[in-house]
C-alpha atoms as a PDB file:
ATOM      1  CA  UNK A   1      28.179  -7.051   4.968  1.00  0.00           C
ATOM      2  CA  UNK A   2      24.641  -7.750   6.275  1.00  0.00           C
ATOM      3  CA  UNK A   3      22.155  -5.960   5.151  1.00  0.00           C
ATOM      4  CA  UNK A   4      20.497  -3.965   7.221  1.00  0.00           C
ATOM      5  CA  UNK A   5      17.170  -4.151   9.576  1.00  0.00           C
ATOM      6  CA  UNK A   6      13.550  -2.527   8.478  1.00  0.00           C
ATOM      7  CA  UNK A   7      12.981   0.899  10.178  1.00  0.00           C
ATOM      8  CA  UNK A   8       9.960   0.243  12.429  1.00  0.00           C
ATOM      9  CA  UNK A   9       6.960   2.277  12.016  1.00  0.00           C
ATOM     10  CA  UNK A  10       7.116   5.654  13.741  1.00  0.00           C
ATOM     11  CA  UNK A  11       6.296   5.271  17.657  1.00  0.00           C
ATOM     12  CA  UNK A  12       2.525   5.424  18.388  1.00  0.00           C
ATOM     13  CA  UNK A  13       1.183   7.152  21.279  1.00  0.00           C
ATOM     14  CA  UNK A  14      -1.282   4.055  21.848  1.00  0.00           C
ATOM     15  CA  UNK A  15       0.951   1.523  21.385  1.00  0.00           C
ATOM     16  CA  UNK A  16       0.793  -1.570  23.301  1.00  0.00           C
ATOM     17  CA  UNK A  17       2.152  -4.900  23.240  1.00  0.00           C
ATOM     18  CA  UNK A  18      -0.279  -7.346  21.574  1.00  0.00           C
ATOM     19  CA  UNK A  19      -1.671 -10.630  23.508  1.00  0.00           C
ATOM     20  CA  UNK A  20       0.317 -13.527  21.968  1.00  0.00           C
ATOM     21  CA  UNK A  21      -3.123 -15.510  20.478  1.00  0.00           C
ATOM     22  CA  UNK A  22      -3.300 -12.200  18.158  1.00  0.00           C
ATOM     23  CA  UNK A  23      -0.169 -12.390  16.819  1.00  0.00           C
ATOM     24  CA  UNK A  24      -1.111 -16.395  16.562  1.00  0.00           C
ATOM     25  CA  UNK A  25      -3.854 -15.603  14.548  1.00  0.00           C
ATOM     26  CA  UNK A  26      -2.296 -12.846  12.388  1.00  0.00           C
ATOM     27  CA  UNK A  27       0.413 -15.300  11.593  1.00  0.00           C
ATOM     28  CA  UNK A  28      -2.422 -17.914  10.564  1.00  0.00           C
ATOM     29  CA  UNK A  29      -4.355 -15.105   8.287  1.00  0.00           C
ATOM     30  CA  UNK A  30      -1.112 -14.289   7.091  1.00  0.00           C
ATOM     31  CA  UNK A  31       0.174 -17.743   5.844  1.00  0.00           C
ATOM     32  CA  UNK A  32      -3.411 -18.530   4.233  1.00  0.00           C
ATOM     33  CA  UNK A  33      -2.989 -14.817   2.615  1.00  0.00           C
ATOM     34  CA  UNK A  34       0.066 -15.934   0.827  1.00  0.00           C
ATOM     35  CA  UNK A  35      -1.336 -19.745   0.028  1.00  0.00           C
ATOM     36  CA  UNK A  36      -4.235 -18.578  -1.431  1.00  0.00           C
ATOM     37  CA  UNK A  37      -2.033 -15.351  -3.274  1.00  0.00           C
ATOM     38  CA  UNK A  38       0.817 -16.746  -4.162  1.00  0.00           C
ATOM     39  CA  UNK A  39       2.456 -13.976  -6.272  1.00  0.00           C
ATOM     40  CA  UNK A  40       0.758 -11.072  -4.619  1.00  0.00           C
ATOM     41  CA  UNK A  41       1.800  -7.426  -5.831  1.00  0.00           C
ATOM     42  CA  UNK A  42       0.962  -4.257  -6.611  1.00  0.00           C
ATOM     43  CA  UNK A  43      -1.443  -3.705  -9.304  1.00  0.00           C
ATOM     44  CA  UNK A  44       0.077  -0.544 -10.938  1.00  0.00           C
ATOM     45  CA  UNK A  45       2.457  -0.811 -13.740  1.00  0.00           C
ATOM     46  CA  UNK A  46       5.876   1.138 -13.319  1.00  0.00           C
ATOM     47  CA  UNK A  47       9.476   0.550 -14.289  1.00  0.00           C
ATOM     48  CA  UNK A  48      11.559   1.622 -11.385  1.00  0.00           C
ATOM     49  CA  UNK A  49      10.633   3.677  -8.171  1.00  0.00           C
ATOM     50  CA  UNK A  50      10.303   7.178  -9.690  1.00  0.00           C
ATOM     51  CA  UNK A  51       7.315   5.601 -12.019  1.00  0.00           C
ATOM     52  CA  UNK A  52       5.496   3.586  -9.497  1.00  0.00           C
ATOM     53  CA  UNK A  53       5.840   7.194  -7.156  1.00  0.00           C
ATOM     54  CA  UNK A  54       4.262   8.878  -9.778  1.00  0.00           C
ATOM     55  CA  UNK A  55       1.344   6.304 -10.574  1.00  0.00           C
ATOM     56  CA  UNK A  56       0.695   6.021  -6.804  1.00  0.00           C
ATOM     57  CA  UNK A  57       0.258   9.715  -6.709  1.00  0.00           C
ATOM     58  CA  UNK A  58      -2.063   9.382  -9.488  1.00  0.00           C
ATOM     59  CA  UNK A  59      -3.688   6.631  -7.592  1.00  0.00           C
ATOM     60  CA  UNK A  60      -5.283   8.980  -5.048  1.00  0.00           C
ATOM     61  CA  UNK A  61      -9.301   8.780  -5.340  1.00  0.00           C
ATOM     62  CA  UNK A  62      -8.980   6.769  -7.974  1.00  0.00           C
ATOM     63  CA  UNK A  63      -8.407   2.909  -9.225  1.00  0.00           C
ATOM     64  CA  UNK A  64      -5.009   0.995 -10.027  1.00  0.00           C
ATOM     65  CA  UNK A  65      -7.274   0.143 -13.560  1.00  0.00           C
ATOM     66  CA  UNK A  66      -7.460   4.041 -14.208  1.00  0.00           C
ATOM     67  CA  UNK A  67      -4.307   4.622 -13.711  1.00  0.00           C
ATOM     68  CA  UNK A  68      -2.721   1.821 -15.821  1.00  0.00           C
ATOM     69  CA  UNK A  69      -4.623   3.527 -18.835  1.00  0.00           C
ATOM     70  CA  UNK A  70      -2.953   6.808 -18.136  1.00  0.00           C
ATOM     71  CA  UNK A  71       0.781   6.130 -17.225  1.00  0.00           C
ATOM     72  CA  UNK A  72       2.076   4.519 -20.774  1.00  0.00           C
ATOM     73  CA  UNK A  73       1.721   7.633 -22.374  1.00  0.00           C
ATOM     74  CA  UNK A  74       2.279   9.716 -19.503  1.00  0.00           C
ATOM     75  CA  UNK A  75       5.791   8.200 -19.055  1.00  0.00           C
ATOM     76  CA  UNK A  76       6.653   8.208 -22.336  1.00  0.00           C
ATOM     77  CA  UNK A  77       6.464  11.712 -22.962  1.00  0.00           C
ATOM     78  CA  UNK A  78       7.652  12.164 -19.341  1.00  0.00           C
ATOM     79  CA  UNK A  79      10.667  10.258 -18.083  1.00  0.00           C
ATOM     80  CA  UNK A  80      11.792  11.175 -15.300  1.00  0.00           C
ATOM     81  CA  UNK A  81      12.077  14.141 -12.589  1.00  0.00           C
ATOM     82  CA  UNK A  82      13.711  17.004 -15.110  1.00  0.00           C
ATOM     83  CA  UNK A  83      10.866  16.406 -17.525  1.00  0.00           C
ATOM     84  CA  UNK A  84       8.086  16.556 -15.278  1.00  0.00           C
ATOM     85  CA  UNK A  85       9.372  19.341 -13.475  1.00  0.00           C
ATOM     86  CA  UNK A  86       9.780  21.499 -16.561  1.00  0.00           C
ATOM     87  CA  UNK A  87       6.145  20.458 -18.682  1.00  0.00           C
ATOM     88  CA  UNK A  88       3.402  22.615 -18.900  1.00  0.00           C
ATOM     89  CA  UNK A  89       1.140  21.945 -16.607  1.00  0.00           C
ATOM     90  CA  UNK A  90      -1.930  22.020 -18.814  1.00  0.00           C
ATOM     91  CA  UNK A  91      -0.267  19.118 -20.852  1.00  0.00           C
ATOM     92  CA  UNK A  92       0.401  17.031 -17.575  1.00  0.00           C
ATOM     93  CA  UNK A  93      -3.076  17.781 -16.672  1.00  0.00           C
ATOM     94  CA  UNK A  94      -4.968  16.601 -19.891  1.00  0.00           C
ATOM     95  CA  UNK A  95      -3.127  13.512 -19.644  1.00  0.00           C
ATOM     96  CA  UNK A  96      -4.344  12.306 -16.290  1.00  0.00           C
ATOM     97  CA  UNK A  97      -7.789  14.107 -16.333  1.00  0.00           C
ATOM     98  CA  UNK A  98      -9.655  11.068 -16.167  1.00  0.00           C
ATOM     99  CA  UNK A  99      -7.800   9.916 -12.822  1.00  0.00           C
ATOM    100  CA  UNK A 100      -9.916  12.697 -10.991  1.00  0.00           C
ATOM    101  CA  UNK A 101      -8.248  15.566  -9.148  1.00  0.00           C
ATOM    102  CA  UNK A 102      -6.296  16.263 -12.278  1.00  0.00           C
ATOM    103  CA  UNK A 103      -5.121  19.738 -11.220  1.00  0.00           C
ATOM    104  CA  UNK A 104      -4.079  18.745  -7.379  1.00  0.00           C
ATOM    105  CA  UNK A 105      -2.083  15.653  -8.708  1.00  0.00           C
ATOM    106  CA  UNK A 106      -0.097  17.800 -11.101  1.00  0.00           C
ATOM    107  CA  UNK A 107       0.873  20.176  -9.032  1.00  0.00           C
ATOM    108  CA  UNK A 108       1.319  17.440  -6.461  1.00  0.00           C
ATOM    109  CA  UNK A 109       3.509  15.515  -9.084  1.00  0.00           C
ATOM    110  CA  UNK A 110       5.354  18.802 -10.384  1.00  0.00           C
ATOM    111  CA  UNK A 111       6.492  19.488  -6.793  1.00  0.00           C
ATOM    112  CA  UNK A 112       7.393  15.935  -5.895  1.00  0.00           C
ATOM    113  CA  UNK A 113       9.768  16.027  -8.875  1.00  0.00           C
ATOM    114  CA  UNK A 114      11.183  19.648  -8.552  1.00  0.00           C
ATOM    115  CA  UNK A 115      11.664  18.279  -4.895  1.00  0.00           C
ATOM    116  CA  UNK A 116      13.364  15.133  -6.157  1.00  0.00           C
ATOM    117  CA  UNK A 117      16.044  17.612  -8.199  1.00  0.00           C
ATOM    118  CA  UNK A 118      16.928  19.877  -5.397  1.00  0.00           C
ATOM    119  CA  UNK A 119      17.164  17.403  -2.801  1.00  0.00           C
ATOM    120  CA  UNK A 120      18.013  14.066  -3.637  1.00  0.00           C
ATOM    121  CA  UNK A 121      19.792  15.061  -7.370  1.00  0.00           C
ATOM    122  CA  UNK A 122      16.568  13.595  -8.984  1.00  0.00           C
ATOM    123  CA  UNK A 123      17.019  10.229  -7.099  1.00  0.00           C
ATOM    124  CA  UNK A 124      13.968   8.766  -5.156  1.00  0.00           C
ATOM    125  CA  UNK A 125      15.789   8.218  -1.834  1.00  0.00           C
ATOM    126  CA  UNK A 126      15.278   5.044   0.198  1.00  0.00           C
ATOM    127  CA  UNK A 127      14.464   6.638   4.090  1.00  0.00           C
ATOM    128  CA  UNK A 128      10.800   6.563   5.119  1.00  0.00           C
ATOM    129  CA  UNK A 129      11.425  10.122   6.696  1.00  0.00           C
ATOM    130  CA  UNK A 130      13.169  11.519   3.065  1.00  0.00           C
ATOM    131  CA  UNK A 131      10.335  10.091   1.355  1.00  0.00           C
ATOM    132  CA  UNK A 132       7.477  11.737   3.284  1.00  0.00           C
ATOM    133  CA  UNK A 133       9.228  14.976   3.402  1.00  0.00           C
ATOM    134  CA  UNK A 134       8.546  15.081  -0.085  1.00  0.00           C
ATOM    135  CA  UNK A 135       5.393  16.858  -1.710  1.00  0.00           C
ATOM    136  CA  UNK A 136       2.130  14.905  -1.816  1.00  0.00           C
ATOM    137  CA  UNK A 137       3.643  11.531  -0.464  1.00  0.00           C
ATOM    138  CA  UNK A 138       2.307  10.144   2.557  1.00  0.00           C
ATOM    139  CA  UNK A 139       3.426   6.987   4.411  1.00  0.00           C
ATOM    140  CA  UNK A 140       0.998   4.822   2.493  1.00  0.00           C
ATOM    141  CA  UNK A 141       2.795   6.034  -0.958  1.00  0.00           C
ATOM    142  CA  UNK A 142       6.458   5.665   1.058  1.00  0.00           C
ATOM    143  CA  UNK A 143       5.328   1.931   1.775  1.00  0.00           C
ATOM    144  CA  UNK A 144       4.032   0.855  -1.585  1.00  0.00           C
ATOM    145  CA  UNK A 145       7.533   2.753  -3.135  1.00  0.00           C
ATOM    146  CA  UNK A 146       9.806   0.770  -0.842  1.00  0.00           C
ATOM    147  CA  UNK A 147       8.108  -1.969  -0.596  1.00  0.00           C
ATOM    148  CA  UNK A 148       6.878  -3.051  -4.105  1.00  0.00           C
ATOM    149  CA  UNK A 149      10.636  -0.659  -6.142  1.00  0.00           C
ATOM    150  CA  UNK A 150      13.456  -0.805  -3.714  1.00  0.00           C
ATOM    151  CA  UNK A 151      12.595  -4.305  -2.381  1.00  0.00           C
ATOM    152  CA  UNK A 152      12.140  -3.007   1.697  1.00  0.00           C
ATOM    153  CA  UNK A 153       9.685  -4.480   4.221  1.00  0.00           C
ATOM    154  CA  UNK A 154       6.030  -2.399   3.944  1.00  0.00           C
ATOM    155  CA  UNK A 155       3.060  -2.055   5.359  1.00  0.00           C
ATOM    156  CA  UNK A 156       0.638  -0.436   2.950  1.00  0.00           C
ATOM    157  CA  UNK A 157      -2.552   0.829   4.441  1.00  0.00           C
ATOM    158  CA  UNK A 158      -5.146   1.759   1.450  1.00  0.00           C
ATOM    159  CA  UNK A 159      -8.720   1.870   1.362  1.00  0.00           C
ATOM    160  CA  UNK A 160      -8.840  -2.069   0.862  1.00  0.00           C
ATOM    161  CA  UNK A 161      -6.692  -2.621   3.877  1.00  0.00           C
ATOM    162  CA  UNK A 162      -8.228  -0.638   6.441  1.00  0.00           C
ATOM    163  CA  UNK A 163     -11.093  -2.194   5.101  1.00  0.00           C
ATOM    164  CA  UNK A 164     -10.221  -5.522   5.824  1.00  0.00           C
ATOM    165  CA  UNK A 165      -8.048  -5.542   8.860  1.00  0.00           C
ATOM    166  CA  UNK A 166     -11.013  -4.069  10.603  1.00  0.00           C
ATOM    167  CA  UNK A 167     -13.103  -6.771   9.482  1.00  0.00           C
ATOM    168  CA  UNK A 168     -10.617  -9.497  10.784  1.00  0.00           C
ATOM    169  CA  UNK A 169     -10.661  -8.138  14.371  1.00  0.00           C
ATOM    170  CA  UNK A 170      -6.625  -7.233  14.082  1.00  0.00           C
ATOM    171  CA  UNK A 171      -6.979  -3.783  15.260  1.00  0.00           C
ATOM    172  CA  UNK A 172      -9.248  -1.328  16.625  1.00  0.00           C
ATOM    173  CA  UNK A 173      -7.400   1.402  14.985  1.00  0.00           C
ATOM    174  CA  UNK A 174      -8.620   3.401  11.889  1.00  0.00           C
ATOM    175  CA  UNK A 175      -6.219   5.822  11.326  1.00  0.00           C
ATOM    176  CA  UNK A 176      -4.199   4.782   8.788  1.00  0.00           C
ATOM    177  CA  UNK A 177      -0.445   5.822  10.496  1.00  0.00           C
ATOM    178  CA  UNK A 178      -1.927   3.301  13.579  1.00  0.00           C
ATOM    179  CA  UNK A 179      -3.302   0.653  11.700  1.00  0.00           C
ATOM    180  CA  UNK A 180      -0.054   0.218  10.242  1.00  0.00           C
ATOM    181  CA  UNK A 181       1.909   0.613  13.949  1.00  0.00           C
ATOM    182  CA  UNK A 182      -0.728  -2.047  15.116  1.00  0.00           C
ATOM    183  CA  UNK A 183      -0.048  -4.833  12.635  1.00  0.00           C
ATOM    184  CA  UNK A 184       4.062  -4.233  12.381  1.00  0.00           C
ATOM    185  CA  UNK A 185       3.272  -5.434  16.146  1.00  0.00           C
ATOM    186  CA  UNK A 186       1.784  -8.274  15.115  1.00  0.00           C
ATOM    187  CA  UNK A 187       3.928  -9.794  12.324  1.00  0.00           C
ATOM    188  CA  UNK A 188       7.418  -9.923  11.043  1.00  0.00           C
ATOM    189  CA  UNK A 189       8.855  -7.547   8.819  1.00  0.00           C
ATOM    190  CA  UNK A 190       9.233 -10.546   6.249  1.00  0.00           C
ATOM    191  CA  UNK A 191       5.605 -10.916   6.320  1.00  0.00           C
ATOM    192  CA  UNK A 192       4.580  -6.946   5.414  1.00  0.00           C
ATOM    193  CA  UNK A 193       5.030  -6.674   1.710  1.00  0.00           C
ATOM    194  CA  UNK A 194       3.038  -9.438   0.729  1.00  0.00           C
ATOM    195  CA  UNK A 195       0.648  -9.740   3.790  1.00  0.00           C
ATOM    196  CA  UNK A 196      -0.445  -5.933   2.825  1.00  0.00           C
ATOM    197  CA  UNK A 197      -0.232  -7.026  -1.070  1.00  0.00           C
ATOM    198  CA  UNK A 198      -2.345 -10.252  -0.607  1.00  0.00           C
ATOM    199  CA  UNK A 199      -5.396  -8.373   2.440  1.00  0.00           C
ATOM    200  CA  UNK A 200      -5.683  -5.405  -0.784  1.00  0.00           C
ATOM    201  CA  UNK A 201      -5.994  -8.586  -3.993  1.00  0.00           C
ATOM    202  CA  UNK A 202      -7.976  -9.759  -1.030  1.00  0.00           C
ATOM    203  CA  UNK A 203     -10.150  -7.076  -0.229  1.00  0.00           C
ATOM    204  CA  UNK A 204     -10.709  -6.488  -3.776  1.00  0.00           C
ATOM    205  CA  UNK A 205     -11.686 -10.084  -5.080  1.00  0.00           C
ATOM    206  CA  UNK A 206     -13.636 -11.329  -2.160  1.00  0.00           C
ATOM    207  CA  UNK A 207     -13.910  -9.151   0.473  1.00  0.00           C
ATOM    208  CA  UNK A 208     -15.406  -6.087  -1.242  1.00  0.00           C
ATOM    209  CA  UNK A 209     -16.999  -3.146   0.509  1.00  0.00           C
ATOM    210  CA  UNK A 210     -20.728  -3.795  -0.549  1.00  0.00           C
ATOM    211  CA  UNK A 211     -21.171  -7.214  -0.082  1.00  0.00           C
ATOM    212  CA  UNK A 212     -18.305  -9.540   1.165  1.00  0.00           C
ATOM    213  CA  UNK A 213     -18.052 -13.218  -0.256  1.00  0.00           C
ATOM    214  CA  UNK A 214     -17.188 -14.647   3.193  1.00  0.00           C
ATOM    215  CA  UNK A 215     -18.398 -18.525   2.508  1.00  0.00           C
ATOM    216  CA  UNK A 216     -15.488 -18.144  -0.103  1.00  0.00           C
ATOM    217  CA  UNK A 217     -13.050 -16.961   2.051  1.00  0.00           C
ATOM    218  CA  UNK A 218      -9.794 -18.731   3.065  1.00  0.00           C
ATOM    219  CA  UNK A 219      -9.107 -17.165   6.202  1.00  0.00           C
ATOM    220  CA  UNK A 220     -13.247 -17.080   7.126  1.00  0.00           C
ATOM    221  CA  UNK A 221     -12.842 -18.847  10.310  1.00  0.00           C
ATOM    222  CA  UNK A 222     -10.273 -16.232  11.626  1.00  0.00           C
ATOM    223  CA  UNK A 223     -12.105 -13.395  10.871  1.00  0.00           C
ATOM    224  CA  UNK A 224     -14.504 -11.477  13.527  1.00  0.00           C
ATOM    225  CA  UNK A 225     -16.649 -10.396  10.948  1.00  0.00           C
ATOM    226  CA  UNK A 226     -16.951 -13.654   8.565  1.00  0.00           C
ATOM    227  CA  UNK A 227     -17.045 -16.338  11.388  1.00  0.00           C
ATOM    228  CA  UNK A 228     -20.501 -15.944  11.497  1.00  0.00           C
ATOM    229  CA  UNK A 229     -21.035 -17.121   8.263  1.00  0.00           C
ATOM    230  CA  UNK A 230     -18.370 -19.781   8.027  1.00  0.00           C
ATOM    231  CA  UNK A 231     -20.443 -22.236  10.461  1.00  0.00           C
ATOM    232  CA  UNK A 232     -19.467 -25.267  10.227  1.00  0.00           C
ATOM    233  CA  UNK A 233     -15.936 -25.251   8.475  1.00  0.00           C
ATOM    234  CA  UNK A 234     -12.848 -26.340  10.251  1.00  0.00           C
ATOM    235  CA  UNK A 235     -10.897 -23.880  12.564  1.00  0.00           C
ATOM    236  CA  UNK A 236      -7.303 -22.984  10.909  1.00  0.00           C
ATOM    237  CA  UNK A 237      -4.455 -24.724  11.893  1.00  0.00           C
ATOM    238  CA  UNK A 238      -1.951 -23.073   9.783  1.00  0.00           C
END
């Protein structure tokens, strides 16, 4: 039985159908992306999609680096939906304090699990729309959960993303919903995961908020805001 095609992104009201040397140079961007990151993936630890849920709720406001320190514990005396649902919430809360927003991600996660029970039998279900029905988890969470647990197609718009994709000229969107309607336009589904995967490693390691590294940058010559400073250096052919 084949399996079956990526849901595309909810329709946007400003949609329109991209001019093809975009989507040439997305493609280009794209293929560097995954040359120079080869193994590209999310930074958070987890075992299965309830855990990497969880830690991406935690992630809110907050880094991967600070979460990592929290979850180990936090899932061992946690396991899964039941447990979380029925822990005191003080004892959720001193776990995760120093991931910020302690008391709004518990009840966040508390709710997300009690949701998990009554709906879904305390499965985390596949379908983008099942997903962000549920308490505290947006489309960016939906993405990284189906993307990076269950193995789907995703476009995962964080801070680092939005970041980036502005600075390569691939969309004047800044929402976060239409940034990610605006590049499913502009590349394959097989190209999502680790094209939003390798633009965060990216936008961490070399094209940071306070002062980008553009002379180091493998897709420089592509990008509206580095070509400036890549004079000299070879347009990209692939």
């Amino acid at each position: 039985m084949p399996s079956p095609r990526p849901p595309k992104p909810a329709a946007s009201p400003l949609r329109r159908t991209p001019a093809p040397e975009l989507k040439a140079r997305a493609r280009r961007i794209s293929t560097r992306l995954r040359r120079h990151y080869p193994d590209a993936g999310t930074a958070l630890h987890f075992d299965g999609p309830f855990q990497l849920l969880i830690a991406t709720i935690l992630s809110a406001q907050c880094t991967d680096e600070a979460v990592n320190r929290v979850t180990p514990e936090l899932f061992q005396r946690y396991r899964d939906p039941a447990a979380f649902a029925a822990a005191d919430a003080a004892e959720i809360e001193k776990l995760i304090h120093s991931t910020g927003f302690f008391r709004q991600k518990t009840r966040s996660i508390q709710n997300c699990s009690r949701a998990l029970l009554e709906r879904h039998g305390g499965r985390v279900p596949e379908a983008m729309e099942e997903l962000t029905a549920l308490p505290g988890v947006g489309r960016k969470t939906a993405n990284l959960v189906r993307a990076c647990a269950m193995g789907h197609p995703g476009l995962i718009v964080d801070t680092h993303f939005k970041r980036v994709i502005g600075r390569l000229g691939l969309t004047a969107e800044t929402d976060p919903d239409r940034i990610e309607f605006a590049v499913a336009e502009l590349l394959p589904p097989s190209h999502w995961t680790h094209f939003s995967n390798a633009l965060i490693w990216h936008g961490r390691r070399i094209c940071t908020a306070r002062k980008p590294r553009c002379p180091e940058c493998p897709v420089c010559p592509d990008c509206d805001f580095g070509r400036p400073h890549c004079t000299g250096r070879l347009t990209m052919k692939g």
